[in-house]
PDB file of N, CA and C in Angstrom:
ATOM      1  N   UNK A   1     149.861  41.251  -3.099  1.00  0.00           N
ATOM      2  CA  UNK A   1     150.526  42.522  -2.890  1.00  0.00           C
ATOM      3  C   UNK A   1     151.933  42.289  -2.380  1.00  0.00           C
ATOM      4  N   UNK A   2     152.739  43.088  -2.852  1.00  0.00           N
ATOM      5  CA  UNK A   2     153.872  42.676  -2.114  1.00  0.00           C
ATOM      6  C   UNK A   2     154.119  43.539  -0.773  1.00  0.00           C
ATOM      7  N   UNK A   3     155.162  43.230  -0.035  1.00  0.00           N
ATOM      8  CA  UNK A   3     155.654  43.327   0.914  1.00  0.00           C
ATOM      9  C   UNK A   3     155.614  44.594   1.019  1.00  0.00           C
ATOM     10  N   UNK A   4     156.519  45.528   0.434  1.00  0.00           N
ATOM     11  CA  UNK A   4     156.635  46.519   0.820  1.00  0.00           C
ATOM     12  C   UNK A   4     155.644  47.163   0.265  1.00  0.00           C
ATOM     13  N   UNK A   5     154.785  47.320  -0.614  1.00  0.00           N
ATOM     14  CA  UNK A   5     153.350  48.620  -0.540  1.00  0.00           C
ATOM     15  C   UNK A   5     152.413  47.835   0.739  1.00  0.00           C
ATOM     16  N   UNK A   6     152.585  46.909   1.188  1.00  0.00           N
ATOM     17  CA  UNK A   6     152.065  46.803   2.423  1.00  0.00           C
ATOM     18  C   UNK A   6     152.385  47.381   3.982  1.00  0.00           C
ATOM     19  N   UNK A   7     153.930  47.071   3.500  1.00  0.00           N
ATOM     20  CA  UNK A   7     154.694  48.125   4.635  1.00  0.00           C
ATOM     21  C   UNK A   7     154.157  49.683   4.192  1.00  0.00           C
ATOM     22  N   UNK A   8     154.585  50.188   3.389  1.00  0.00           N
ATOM     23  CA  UNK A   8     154.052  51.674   2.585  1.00  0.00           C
ATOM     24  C   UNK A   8     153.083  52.345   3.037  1.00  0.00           C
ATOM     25  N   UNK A   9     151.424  51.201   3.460  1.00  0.00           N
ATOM     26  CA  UNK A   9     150.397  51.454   3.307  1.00  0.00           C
ATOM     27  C   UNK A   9     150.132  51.778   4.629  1.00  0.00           C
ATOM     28  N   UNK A  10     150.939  50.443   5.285  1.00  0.00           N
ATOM     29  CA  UNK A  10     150.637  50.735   7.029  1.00  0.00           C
ATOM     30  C   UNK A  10     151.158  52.099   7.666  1.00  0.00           C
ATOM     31  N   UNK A  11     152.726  52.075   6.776  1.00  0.00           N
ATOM     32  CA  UNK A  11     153.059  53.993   6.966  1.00  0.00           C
ATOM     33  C   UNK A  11     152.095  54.896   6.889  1.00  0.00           C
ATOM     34  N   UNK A  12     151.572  54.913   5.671  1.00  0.00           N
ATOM     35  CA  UNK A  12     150.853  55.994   5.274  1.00  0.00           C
ATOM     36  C   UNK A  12     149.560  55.867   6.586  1.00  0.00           C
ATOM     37  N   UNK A  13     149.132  54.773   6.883  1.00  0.00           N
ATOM     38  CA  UNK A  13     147.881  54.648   7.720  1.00  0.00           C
ATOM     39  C   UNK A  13     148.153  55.134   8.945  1.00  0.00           C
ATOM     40  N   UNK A  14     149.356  54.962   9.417  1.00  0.00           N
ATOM     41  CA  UNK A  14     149.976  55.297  10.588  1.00  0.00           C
ATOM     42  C   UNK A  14     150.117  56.999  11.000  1.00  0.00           C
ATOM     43  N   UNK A  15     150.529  57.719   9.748  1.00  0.00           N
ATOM     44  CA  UNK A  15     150.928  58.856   9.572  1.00  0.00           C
ATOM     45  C   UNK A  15     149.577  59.576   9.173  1.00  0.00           C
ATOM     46  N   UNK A  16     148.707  59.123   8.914  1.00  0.00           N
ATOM     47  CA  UNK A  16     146.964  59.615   8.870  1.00  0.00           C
ATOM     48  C   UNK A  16     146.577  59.602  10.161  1.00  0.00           C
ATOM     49  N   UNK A  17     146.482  58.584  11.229  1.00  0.00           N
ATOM     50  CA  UNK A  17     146.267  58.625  12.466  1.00  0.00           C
ATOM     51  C   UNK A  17     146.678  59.206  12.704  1.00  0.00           C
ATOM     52  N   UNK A  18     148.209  59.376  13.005  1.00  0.00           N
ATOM     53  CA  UNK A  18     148.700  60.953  14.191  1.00  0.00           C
ATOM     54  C   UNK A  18     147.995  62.435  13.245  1.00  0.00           C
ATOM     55  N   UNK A  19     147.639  62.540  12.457  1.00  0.00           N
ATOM     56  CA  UNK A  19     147.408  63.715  11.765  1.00  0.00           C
ATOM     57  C   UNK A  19     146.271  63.875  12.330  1.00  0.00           C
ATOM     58  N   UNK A  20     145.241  62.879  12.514  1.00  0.00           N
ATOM     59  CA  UNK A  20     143.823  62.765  12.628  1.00  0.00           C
ATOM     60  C   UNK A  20     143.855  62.744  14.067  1.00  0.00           C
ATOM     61  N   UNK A  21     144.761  62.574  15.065  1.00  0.00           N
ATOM     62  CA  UNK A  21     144.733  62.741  16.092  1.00  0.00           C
ATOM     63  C   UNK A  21     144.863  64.082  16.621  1.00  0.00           C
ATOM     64  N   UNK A  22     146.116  64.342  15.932  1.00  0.00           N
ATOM     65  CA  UNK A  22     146.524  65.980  15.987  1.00  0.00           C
ATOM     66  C   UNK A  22     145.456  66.955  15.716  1.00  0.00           C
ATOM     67  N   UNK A  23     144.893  66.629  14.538  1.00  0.00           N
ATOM     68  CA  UNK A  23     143.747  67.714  14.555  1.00  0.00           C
ATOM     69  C   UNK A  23     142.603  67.323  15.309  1.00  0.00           C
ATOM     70  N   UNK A  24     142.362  66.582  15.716  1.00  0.00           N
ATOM     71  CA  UNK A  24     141.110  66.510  16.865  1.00  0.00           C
ATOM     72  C   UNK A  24     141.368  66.807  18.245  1.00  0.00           C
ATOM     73  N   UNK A  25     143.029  66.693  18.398  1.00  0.00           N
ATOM     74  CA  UNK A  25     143.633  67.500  19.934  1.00  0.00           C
ATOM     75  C   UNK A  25     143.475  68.934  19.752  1.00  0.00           C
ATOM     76  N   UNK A  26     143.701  69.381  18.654  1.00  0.00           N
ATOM     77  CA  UNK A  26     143.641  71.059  17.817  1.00  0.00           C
ATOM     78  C   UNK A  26     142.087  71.661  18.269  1.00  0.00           C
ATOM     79  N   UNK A  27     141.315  70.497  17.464  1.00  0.00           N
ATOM     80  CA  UNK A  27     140.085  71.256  17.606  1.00  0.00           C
ATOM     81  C   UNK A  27     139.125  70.959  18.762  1.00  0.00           C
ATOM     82  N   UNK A  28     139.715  69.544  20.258  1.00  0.00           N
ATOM     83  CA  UNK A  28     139.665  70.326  21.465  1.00  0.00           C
ATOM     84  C   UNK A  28     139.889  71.428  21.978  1.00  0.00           C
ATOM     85  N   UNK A  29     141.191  71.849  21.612  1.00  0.00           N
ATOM     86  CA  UNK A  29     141.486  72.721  22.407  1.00  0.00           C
ATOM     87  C   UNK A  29     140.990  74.129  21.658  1.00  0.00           C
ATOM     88  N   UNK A  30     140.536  74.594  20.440  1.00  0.00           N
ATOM     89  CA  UNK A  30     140.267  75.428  19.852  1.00  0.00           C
ATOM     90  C   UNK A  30     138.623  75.582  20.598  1.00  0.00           C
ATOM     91  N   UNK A  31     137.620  74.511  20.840  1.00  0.00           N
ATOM     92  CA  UNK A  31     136.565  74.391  21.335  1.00  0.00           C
ATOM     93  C   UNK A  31     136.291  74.620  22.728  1.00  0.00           C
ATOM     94  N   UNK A  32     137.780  74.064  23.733  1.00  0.00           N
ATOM     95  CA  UNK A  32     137.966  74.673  25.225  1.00  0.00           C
ATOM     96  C   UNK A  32     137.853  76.388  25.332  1.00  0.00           C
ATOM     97  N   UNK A  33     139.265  77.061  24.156  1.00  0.00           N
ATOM     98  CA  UNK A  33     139.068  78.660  23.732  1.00  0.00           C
ATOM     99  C   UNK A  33     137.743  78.641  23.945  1.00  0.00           C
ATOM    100  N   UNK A  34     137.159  78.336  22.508  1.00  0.00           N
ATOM    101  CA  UNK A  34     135.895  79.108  22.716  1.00  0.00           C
ATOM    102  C   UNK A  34     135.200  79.604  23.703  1.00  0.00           C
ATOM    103  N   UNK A  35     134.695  78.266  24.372  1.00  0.00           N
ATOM    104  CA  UNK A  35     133.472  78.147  25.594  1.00  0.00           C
ATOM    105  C   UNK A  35     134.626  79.259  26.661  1.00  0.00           C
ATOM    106  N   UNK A  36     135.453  79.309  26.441  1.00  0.00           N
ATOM    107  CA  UNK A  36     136.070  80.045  27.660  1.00  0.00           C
ATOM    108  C   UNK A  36     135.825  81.539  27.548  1.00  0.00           C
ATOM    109  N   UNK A  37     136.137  82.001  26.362  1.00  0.00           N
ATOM    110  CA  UNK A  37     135.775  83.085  25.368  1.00  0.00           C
ATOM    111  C   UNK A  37     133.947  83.553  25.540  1.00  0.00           C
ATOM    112  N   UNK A  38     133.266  82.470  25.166  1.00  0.00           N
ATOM    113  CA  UNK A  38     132.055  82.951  25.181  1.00  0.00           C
ATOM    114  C   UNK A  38     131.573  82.957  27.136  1.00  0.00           C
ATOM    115  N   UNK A  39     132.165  82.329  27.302  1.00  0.00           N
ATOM    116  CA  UNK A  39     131.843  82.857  28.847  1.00  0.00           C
ATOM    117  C   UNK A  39     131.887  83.968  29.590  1.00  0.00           C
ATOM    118  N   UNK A  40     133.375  84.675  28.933  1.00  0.00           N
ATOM    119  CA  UNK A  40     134.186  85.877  29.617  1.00  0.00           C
ATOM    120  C   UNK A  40     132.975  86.592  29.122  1.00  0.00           C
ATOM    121  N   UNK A  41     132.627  86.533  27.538  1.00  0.00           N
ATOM    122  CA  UNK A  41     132.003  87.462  26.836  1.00  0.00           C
ATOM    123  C   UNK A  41     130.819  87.453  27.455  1.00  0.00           C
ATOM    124  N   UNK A  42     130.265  86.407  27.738  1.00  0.00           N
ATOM    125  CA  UNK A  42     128.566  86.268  28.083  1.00  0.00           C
ATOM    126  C   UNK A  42     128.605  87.063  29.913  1.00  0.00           C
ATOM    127  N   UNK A  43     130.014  87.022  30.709  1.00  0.00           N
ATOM    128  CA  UNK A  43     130.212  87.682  31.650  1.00  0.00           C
ATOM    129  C   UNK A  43     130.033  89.092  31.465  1.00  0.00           C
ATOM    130  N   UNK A  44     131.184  89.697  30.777  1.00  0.00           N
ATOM    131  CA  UNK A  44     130.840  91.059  30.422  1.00  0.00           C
ATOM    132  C   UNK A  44     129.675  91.897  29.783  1.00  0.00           C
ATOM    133  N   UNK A  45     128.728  90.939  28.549  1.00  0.00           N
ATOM    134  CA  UNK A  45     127.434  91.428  28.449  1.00  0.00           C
ATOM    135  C   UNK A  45     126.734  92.160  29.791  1.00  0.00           C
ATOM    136  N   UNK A  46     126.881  90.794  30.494  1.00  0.00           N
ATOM    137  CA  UNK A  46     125.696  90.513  31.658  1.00  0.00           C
ATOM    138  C   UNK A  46     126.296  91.872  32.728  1.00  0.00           C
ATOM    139  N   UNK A  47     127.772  91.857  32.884  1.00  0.00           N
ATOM    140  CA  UNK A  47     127.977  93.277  33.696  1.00  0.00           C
ATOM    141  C   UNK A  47     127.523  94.443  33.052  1.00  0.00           C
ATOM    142  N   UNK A  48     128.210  94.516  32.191  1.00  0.00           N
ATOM    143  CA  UNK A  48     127.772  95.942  31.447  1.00  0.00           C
ATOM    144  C   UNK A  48     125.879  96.168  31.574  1.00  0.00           C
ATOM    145  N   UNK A  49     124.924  95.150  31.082  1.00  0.00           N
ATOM    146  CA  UNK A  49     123.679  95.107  31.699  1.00  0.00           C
ATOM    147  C   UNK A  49     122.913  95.866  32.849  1.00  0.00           C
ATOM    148  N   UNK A  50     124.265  94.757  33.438  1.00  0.00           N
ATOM    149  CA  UNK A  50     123.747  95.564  35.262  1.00  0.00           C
ATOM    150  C   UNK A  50     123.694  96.994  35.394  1.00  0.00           C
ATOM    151  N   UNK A  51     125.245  97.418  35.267  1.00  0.00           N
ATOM    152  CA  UNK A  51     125.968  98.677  35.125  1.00  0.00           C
ATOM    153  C   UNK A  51     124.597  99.613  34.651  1.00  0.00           C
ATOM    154  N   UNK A  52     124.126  99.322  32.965  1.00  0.00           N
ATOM    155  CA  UNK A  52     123.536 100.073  32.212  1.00  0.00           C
ATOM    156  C   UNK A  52     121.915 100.319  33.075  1.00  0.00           C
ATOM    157  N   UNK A  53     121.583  99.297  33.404  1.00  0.00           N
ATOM    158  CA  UNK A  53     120.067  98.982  34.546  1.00  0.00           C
ATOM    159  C   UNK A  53     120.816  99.963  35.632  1.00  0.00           C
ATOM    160  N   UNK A  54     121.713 100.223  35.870  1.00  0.00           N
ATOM    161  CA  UNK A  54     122.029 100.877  37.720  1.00  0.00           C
ATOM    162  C   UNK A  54     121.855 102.322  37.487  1.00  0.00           C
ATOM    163  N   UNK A  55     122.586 102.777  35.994  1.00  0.00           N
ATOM    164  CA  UNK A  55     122.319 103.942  36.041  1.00  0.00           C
ATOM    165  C   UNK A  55     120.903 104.582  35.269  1.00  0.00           C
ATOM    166  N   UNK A  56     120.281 103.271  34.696  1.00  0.00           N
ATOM    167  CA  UNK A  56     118.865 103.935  33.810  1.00  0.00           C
ATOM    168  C   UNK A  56     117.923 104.092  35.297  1.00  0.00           C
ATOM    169  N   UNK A  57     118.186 103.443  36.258  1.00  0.00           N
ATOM    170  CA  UNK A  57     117.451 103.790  37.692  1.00  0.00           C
ATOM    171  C   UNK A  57     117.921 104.757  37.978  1.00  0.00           C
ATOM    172  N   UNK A  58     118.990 105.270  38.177  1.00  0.00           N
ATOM    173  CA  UNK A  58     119.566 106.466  38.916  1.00  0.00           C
ATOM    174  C   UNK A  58     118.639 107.818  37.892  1.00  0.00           C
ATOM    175  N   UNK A  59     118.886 107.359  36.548  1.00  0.00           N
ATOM    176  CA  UNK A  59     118.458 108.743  36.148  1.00  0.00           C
ATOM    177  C   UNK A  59     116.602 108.705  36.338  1.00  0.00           C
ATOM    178  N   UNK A  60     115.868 107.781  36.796  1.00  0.00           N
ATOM    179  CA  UNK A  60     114.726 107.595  36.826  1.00  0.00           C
ATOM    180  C   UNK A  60     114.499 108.375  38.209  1.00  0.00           C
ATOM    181  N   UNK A  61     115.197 107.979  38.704  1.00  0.00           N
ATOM    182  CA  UNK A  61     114.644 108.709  40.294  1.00  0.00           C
ATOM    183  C   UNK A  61     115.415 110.446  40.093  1.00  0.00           C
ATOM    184  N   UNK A  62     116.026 110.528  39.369  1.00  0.00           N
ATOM    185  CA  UNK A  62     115.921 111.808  39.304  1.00  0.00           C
ATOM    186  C   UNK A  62     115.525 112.654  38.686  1.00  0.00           C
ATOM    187  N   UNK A  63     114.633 111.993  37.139  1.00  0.00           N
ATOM    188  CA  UNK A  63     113.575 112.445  36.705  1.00  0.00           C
ATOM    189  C   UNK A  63     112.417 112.701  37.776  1.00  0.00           C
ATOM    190  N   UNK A  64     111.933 111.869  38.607  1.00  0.00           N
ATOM    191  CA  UNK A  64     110.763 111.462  39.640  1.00  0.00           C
ATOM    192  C   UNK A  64     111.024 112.575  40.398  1.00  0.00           C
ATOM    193  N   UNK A  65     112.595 113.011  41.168  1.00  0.00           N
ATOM    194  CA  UNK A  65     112.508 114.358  41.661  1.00  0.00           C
ATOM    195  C   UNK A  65     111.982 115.433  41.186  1.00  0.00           C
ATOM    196  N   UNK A  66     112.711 115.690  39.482  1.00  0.00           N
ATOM    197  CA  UNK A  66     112.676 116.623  39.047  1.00  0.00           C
ATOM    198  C   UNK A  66     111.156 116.740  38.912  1.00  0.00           C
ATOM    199  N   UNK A  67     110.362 115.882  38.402  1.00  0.00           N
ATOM    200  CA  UNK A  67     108.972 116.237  38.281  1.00  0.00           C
ATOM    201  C   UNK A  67     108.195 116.562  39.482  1.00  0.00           C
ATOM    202  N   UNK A  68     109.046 116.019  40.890  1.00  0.00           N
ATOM    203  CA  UNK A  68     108.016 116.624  42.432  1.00  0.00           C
ATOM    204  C   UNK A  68     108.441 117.697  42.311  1.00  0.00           C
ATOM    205  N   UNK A  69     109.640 118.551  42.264  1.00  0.00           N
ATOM    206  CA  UNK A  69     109.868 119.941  41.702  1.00  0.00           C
ATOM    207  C   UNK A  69     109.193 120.795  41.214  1.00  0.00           C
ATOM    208  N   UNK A  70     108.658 119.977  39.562  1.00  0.00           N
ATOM    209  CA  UNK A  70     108.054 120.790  38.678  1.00  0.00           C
ATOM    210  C   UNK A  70     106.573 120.924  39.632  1.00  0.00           C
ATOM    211  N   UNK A  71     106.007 120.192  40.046  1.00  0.00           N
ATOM    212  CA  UNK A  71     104.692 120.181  40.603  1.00  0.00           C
ATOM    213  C   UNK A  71     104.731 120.986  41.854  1.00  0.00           C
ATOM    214  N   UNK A  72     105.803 121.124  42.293  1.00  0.00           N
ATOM    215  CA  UNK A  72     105.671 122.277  43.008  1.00  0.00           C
ATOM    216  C   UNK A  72     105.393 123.344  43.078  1.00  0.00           C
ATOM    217  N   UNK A  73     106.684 123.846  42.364  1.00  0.00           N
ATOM    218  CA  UNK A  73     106.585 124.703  41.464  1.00  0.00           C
ATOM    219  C   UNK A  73     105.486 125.761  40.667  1.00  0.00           C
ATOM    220  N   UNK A  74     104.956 124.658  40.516  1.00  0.00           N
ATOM    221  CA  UNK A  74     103.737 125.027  40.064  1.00  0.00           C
ATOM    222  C   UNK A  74     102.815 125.111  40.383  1.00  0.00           C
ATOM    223  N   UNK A  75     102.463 124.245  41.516  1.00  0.00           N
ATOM    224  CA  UNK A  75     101.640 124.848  42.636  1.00  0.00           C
ATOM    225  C   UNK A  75     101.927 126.120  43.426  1.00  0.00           C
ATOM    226  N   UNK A  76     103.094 126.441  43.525  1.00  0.00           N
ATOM    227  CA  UNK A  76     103.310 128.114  44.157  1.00  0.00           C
ATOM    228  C   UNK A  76     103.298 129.073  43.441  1.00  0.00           C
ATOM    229  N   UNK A  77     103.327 128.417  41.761  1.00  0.00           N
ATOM    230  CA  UNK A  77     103.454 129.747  40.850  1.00  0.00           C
ATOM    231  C   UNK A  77     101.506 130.076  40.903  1.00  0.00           C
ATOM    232  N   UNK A  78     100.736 128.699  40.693  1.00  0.00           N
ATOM    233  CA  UNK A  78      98.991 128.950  40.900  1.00  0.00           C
ATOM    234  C   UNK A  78      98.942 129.879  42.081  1.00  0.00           C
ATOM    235  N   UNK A  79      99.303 129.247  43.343  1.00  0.00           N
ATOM    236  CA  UNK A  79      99.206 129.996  44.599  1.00  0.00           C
ATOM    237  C   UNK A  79      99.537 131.440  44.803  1.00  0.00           C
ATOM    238  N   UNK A  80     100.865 131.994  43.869  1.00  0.00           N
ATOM    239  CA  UNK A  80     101.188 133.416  44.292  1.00  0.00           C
ATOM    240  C   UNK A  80     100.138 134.070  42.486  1.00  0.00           C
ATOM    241  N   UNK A  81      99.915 133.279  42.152  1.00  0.00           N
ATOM    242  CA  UNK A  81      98.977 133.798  40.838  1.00  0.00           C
ATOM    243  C   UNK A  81      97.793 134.320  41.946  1.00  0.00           C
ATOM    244  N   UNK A  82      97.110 133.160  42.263  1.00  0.00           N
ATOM    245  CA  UNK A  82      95.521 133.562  42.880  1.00  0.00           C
ATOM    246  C   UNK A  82      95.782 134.860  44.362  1.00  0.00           C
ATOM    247  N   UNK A  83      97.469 134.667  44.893  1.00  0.00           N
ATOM    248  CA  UNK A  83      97.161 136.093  45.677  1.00  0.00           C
ATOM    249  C   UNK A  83      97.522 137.344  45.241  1.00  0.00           C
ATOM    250  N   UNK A  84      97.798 137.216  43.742  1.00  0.00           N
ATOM    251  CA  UNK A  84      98.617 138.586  43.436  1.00  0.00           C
ATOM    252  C   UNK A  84      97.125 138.837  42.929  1.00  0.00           C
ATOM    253  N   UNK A  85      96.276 138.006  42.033  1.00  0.00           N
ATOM    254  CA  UNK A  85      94.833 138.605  41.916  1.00  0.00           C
ATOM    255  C   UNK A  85      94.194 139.225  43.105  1.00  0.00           C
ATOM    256  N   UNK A  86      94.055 138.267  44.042  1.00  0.00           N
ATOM    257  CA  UNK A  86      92.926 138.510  45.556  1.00  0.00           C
ATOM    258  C   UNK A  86      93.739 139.828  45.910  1.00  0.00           C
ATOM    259  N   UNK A  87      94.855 139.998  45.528  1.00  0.00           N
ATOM    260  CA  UNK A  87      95.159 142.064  46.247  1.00  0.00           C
ATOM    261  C   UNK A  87      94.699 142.822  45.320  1.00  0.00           C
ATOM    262  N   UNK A  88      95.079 142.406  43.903  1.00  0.00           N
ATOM    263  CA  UNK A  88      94.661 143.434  42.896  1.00  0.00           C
ATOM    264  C   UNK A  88      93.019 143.313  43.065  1.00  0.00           C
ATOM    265  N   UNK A  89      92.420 142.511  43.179  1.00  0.00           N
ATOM    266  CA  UNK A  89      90.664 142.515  43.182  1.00  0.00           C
ATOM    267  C   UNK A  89      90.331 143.374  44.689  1.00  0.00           C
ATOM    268  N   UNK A  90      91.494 143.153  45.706  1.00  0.00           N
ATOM    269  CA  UNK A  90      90.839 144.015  46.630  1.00  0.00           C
ATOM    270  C   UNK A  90      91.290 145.239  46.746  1.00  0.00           C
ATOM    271  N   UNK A  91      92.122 145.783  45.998  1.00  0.00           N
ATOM    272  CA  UNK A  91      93.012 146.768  45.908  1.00  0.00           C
ATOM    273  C   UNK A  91      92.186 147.863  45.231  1.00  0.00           C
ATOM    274  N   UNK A  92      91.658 147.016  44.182  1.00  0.00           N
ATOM    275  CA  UNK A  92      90.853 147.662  43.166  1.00  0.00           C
ATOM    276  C   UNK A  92      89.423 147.748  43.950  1.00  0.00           C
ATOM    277  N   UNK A  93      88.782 146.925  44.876  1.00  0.00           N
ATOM    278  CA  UNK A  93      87.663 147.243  45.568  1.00  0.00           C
ATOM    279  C   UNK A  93      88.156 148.650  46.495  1.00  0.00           C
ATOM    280  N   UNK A  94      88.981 148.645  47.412  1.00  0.00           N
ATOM    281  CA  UNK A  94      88.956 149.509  48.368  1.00  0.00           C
ATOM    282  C   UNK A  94      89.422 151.190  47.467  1.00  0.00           C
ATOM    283  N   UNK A  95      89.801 150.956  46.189  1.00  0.00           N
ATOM    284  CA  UNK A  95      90.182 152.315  45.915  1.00  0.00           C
ATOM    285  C   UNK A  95      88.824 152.808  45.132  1.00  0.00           C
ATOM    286  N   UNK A  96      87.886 151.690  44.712  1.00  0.00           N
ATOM    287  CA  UNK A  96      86.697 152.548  44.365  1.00  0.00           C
ATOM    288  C   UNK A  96      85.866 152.928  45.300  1.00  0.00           C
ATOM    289  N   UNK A  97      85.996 152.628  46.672  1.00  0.00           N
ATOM    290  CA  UNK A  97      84.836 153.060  48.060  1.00  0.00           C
ATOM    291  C   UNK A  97      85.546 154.178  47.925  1.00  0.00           C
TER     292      UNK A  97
END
């Protein structure tokens, strides 16, 4: 071989290395992004989570009110039911004596 496609070759070999270097510094640092990226992201899932859990409790306990309410409720509506009968049943007794 002569001289110079040997010189040529070592160029070219030379100028493949920094390329091959360059892109493997590239796709460190494209791979640092990431993991940094999926972190923030895997952060914000996990808040928003919380957030979404804080208020599906909040509205749970105020379903849980609303239903001691309803049961109330409804126990005073039975209760003034059975005394509006017990007058009319005695109402209706004392006006037939």
């Amino acid at each position: 071989m002569p001289r110079e496609e040997v010189q040529e070759n070592i160029i070219e070999t030379a100028i493949l290395k920094e390329k091959i270097t360059a892109l493997t510094r590239n796709l460190d640092n494209h791979i640092k992004e990431n993991r940094s990226d999926y972190k923030d992201l895997h952060k914000r899932i996990s808040d928003l989570r919380d957030d979404i859990q804080g208020e599906l409790e909040g509205h749970r306990n105020e379903a849980k009110k609303m239903m001691t309410w309803r049961w109330m409720m409804t126990g005073v509506l039975i209760a003034l039911t059975f005394a509006m009968t017990a007058v009319q049943t005695y109402s209706s007794f004392i006006s037939s004596q």
